[in-house]
PDB file of N, CA and C in Angstrom:
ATOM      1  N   UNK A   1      10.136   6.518 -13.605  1.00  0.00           N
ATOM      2  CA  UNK A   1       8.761   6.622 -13.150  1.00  0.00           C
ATOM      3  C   UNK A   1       8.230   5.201 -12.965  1.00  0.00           C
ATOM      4  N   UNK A   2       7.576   4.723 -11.667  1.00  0.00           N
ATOM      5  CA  UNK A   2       7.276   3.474 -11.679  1.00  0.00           C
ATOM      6  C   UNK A   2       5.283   3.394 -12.001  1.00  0.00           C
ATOM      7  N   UNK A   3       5.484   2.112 -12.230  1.00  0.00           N
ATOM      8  CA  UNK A   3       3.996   1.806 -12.645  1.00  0.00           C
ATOM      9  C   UNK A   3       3.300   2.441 -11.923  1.00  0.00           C
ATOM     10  N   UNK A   4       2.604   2.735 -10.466  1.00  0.00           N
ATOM     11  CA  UNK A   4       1.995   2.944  -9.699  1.00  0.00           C
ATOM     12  C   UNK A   4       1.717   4.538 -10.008  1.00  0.00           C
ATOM     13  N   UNK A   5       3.228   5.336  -9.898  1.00  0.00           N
ATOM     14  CA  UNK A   5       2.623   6.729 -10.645  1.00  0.00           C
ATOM     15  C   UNK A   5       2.206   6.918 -11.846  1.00  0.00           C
ATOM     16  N   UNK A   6       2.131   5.822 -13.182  1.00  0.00           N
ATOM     17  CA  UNK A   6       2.084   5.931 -14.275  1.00  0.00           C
ATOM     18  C   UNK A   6       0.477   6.097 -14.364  1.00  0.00           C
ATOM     19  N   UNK A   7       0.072   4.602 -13.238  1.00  0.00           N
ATOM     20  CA  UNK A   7      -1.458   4.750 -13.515  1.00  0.00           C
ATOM     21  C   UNK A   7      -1.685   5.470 -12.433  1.00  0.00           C
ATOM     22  N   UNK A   8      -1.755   5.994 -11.865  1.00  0.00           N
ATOM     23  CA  UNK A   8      -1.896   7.398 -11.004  1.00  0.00           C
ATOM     24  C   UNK A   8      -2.304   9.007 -12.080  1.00  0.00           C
ATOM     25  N   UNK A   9      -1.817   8.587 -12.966  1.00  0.00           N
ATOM     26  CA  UNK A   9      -1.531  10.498 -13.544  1.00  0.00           C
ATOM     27  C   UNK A   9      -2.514   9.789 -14.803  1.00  0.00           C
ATOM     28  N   UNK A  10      -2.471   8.321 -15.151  1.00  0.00           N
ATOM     29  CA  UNK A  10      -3.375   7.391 -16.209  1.00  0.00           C
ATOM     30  C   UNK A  10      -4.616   7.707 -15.524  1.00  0.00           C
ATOM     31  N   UNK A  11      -5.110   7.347 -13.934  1.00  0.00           N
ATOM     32  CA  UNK A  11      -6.622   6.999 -13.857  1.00  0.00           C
ATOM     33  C   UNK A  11      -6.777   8.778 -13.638  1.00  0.00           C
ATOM     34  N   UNK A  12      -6.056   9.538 -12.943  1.00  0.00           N
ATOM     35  CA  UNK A  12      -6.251  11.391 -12.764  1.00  0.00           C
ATOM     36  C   UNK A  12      -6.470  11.935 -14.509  1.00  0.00           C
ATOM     37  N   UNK A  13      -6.270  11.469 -15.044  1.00  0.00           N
ATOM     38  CA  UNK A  13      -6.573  12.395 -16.672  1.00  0.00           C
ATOM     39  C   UNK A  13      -7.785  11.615 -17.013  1.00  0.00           C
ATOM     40  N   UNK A  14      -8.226  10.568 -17.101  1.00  0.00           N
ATOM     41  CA  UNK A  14      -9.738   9.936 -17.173  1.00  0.00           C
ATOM     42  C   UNK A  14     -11.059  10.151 -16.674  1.00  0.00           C
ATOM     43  N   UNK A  15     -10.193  10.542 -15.298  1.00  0.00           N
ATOM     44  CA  UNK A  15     -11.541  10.789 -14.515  1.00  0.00           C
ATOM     45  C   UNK A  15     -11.973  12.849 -14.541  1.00  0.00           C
ATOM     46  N   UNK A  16     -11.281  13.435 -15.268  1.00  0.00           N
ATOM     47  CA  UNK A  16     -11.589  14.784 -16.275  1.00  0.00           C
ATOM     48  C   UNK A  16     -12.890  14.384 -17.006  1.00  0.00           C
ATOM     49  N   UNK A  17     -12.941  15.888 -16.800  1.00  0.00           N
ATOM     50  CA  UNK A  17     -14.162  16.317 -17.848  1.00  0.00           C
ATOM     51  C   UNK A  17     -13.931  16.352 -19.799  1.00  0.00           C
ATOM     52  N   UNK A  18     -14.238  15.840 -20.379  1.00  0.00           N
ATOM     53  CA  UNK A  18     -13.982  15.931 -21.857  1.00  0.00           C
ATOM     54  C   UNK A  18     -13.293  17.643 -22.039  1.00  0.00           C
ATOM     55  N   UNK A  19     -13.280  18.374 -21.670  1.00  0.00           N
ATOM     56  CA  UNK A  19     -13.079  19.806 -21.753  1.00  0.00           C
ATOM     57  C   UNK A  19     -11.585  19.901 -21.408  1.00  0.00           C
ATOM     58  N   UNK A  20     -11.462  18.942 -19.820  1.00  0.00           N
ATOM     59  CA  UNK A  20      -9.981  19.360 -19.573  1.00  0.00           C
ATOM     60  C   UNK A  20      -9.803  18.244 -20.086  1.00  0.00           C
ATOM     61  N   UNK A  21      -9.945  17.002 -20.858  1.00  0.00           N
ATOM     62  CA  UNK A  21      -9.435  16.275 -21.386  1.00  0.00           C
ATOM     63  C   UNK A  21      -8.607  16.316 -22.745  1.00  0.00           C
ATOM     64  N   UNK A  22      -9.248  17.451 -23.402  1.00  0.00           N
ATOM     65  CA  UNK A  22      -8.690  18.180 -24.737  1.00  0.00           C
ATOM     66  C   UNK A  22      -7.654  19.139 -24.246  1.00  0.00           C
ATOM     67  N   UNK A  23      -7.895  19.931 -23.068  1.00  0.00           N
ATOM     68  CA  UNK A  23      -6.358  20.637 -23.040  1.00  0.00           C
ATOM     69  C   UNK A  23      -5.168  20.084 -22.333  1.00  0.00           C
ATOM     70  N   UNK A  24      -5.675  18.349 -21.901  1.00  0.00           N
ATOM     71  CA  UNK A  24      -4.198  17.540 -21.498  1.00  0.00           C
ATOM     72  C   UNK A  24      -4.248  16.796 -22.471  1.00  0.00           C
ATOM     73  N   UNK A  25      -4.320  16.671 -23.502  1.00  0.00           N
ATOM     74  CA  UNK A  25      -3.692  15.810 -24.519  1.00  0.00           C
ATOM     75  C   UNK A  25      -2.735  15.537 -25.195  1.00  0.00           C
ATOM     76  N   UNK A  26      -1.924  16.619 -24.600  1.00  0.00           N
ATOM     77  CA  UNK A  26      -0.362  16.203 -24.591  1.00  0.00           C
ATOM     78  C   UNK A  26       0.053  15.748 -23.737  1.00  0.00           C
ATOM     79  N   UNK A  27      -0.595  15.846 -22.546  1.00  0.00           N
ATOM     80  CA  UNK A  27      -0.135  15.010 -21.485  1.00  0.00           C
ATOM     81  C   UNK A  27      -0.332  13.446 -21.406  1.00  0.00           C
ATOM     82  N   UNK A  28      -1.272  13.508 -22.372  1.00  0.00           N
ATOM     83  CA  UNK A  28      -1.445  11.384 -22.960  1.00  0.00           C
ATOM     84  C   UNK A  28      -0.751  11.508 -23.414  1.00  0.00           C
ATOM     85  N   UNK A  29      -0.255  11.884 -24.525  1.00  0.00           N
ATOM     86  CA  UNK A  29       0.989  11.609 -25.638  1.00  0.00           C
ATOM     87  C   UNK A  29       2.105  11.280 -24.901  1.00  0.00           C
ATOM     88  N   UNK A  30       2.458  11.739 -23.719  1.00  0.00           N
ATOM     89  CA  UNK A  30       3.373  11.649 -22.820  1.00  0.00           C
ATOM     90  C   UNK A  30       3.607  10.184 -22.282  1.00  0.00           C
ATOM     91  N   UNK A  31       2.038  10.176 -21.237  1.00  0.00           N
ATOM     92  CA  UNK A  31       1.727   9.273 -21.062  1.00  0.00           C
ATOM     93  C   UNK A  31       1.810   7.838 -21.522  1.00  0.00           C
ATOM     94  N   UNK A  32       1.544   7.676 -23.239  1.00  0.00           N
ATOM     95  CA  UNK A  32       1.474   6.565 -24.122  1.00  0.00           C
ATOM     96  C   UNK A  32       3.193   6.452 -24.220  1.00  0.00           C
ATOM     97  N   UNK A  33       3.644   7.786 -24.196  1.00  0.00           N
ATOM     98  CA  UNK A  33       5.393   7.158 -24.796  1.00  0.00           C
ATOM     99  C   UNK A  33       5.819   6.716 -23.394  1.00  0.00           C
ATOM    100  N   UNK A  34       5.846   7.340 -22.203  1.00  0.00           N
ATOM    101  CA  UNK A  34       6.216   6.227 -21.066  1.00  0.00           C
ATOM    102  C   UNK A  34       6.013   4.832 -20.694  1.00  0.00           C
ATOM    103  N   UNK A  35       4.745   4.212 -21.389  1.00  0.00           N
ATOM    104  CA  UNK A  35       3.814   3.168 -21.217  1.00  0.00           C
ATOM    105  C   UNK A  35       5.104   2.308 -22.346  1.00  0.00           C
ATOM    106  N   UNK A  36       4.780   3.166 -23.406  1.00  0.00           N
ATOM    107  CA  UNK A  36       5.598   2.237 -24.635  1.00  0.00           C
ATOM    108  C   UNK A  36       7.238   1.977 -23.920  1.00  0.00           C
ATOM    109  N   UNK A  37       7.577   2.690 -23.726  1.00  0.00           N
ATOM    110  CA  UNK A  37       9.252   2.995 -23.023  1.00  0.00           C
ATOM    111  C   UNK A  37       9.204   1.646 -21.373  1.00  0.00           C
ATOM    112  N   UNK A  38       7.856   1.664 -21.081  1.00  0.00           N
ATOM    113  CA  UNK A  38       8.354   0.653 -19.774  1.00  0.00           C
ATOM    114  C   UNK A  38       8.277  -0.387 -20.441  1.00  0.00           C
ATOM    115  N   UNK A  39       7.398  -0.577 -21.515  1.00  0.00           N
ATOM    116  CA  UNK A  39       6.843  -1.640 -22.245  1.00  0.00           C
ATOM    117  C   UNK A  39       7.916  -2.424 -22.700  1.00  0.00           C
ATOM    118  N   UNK A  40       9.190  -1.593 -23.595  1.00  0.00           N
ATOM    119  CA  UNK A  40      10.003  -2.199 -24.009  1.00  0.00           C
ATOM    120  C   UNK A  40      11.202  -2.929 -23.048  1.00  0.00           C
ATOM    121  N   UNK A  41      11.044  -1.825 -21.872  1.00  0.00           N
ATOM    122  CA  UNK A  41      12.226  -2.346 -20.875  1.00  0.00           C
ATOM    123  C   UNK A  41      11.712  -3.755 -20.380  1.00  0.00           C
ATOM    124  N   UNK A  42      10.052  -3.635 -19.948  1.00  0.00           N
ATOM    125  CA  UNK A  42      10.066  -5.580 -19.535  1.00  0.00           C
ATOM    126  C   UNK A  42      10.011  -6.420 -20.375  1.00  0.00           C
ATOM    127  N   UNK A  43       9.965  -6.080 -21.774  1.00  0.00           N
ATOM    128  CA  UNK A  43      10.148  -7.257 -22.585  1.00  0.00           C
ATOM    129  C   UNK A  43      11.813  -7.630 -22.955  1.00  0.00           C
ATOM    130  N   UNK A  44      12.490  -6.777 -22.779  1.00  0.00           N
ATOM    131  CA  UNK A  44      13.587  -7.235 -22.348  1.00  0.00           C
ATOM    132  C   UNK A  44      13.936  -7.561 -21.323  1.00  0.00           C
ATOM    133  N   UNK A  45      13.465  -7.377 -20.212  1.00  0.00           N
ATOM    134  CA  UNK A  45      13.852  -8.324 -19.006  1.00  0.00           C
ATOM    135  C   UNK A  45      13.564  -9.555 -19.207  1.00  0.00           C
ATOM    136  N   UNK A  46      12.198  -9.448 -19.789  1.00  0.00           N
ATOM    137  CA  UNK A  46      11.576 -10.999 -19.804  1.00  0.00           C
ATOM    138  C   UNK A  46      12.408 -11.880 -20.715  1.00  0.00           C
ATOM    139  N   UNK A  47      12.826 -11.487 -21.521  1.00  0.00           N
ATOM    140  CA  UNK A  47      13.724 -11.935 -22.269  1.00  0.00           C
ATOM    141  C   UNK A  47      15.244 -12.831 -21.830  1.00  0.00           C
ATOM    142  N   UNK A  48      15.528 -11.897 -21.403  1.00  0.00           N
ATOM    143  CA  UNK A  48      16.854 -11.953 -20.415  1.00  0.00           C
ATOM    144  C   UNK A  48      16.136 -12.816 -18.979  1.00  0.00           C
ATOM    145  N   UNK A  49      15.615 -12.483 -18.731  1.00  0.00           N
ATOM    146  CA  UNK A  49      15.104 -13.331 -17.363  1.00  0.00           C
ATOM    147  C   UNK A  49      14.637 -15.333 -17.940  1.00  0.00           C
ATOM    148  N   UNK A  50      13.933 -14.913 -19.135  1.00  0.00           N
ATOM    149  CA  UNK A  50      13.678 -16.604 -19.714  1.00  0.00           C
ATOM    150  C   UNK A  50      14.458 -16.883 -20.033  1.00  0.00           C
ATOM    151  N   UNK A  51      15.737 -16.614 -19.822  1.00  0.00           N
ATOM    152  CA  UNK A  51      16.778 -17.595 -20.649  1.00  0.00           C
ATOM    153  C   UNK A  51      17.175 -18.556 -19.367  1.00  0.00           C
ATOM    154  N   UNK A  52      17.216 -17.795 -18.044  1.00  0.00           N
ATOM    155  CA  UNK A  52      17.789 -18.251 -17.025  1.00  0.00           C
ATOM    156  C   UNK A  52      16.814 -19.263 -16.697  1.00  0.00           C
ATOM    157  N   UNK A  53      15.569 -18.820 -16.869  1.00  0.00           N
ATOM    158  CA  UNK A  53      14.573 -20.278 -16.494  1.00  0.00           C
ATOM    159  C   UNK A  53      13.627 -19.139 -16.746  1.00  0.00           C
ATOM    160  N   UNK A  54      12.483 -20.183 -17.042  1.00  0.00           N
ATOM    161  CA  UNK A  54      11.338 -19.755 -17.859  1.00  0.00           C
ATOM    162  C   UNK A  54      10.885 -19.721 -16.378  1.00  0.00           C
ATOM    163  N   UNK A  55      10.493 -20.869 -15.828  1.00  0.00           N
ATOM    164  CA  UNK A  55       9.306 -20.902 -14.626  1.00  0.00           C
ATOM    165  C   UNK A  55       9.731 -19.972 -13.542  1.00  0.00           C
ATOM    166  N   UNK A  56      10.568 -19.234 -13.339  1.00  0.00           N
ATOM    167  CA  UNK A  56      10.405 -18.964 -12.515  1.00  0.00           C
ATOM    168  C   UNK A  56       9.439 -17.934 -12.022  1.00  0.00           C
ATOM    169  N   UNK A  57       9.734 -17.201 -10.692  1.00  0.00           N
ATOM    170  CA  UNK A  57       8.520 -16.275 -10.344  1.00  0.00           C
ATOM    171  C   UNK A  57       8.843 -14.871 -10.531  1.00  0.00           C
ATOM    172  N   UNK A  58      10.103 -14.851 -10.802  1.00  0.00           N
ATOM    173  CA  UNK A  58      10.289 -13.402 -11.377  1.00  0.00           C
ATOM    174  C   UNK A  58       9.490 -13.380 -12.328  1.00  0.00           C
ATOM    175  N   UNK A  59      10.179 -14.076 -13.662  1.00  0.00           N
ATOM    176  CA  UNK A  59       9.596 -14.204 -14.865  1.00  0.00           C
ATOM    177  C   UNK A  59       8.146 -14.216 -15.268  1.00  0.00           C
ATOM    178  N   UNK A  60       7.242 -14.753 -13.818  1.00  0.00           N
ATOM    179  CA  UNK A  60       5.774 -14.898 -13.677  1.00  0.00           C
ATOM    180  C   UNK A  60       5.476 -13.419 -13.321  1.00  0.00           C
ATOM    181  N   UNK A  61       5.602 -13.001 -12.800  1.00  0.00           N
ATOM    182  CA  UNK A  61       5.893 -11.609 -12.452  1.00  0.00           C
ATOM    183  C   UNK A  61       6.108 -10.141 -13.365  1.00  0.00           C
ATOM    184  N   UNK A  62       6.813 -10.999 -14.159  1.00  0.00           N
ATOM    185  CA  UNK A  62       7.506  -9.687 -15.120  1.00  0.00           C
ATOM    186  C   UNK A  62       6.126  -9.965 -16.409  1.00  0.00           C
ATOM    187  N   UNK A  63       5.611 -10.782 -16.410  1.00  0.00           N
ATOM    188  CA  UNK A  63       4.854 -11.371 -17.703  1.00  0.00           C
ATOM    189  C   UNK A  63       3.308 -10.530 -17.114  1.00  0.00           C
ATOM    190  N   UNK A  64       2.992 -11.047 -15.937  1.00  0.00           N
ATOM    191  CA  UNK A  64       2.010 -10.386 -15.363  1.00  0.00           C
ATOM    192  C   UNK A  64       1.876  -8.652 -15.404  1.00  0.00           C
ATOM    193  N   UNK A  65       3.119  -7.989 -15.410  1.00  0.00           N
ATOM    194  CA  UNK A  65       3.505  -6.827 -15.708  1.00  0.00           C
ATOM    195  C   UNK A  65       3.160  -6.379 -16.556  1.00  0.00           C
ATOM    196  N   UNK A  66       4.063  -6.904 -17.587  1.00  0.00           N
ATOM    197  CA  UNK A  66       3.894  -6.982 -19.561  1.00  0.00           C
ATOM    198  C   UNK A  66       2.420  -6.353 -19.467  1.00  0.00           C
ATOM    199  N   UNK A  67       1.565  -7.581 -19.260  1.00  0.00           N
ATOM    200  CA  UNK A  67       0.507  -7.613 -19.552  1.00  0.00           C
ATOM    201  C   UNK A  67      -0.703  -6.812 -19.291  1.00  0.00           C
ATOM    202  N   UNK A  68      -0.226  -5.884 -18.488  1.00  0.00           N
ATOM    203  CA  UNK A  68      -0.832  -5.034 -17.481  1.00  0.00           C
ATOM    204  C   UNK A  68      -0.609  -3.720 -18.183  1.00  0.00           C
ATOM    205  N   UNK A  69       0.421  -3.661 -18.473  1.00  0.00           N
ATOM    206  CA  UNK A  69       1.099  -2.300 -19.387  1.00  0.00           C
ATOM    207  C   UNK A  69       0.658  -2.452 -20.440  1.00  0.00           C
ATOM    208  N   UNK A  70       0.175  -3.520 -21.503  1.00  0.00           N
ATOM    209  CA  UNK A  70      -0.103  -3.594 -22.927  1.00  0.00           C
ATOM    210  C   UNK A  70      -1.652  -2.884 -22.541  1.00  0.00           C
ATOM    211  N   UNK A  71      -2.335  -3.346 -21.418  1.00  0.00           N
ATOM    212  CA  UNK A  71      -3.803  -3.346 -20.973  1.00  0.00           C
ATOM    213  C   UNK A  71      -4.076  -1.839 -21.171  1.00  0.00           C
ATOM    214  N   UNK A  72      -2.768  -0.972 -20.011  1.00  0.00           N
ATOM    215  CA  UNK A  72      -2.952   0.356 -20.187  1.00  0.00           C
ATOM    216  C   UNK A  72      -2.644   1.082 -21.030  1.00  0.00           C
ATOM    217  N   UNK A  73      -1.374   0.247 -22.035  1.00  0.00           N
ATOM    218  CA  UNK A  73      -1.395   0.810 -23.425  1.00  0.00           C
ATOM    219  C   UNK A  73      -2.537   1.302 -24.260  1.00  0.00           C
ATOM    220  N   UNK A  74      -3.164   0.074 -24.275  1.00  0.00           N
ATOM    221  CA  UNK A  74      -4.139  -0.002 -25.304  1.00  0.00           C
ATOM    222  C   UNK A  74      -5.439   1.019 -25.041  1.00  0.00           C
ATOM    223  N   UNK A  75      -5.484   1.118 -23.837  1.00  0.00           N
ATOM    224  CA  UNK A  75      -6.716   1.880 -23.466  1.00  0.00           C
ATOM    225  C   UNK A  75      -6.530   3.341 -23.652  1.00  0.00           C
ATOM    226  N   UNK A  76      -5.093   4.019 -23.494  1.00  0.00           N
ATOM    227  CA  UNK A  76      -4.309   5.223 -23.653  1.00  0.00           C
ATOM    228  C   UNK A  76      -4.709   5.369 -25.048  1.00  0.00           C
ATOM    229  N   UNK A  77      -4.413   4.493 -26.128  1.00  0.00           N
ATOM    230  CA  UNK A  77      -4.451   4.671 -27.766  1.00  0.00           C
ATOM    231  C   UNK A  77      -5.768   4.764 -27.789  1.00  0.00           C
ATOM    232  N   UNK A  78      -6.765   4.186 -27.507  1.00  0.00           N
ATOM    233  CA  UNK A  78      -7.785   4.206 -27.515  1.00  0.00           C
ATOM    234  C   UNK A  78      -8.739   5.434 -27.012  1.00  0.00           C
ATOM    235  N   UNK A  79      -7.992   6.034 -26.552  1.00  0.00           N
ATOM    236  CA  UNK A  79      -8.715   7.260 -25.342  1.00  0.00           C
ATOM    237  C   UNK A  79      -8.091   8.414 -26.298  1.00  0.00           C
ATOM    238  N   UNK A  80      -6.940   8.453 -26.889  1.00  0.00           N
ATOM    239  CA  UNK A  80      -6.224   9.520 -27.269  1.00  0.00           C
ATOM    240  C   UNK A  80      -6.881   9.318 -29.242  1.00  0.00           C
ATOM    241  N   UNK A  81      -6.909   8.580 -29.355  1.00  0.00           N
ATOM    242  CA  UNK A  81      -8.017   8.449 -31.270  1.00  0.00           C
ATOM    243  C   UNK A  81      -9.162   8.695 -30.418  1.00  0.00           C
ATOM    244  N   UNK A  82     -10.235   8.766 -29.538  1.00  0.00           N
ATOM    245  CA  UNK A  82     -11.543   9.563 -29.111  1.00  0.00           C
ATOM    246  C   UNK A  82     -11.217  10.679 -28.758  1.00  0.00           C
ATOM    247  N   UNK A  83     -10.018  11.269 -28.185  1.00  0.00           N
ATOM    248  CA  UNK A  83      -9.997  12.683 -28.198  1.00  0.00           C
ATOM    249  C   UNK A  83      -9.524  13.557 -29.460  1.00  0.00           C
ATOM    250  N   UNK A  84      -9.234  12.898 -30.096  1.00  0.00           N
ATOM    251  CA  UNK A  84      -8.246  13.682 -31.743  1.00  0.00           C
ATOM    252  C   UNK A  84     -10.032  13.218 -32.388  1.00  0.00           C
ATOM    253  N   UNK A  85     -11.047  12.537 -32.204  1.00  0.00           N
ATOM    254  CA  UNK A  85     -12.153  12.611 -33.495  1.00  0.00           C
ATOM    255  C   UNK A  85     -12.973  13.067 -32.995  1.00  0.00           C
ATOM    256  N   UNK A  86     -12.753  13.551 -31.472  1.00  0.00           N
ATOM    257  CA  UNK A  86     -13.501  14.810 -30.456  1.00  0.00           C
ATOM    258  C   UNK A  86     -13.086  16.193 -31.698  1.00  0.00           C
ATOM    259  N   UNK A  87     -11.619  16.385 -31.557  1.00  0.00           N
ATOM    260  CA  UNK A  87     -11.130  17.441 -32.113  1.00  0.00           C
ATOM    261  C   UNK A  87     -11.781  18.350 -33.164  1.00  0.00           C
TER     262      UNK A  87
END
């Protein structure tokens, strides 16, 4: 699944009503473990990619990524503890 559908099915469950937001909340849970699962794959790229050279523009690239995914991480955890103290 690439980023683009991730936040696709991310900004489509947000923009719900609190009502259908409680009966997709397994569908965040989903959501958060894909986020975590891409999460880990670019920090191993990045990894593997800085060894070969830090500067380059992949590596600028892959970091810009990272960072983008921690962004939508965090907001997922954050959205999914307001729907469980909805509960």
């Amino acid at each position: 699944m690439g980023i683009e559908e991730l936040l696709d099915s991310f900004n489509a469950f947000f923009d719900q009503s609190k009502k259908k937001q409680k009966k997709k909340a397994e569908k965040l849970a989903e959501i958060i473990i894909s986020l975590q699962e891409k999460k880990a794959e670019l920090k191993a790229k990045i990894k593997s990619e800085a060894i070969k050279c830090k500067k380059s523009k992949k590596t600028y690239n892959l970091c810009k990524e990272f960072k983008a995914l921690s962004k939508m991480l965090k907001k997922a955890v954050k959205q999914q503890d307001n729907i469980n103290n909805d509960l």
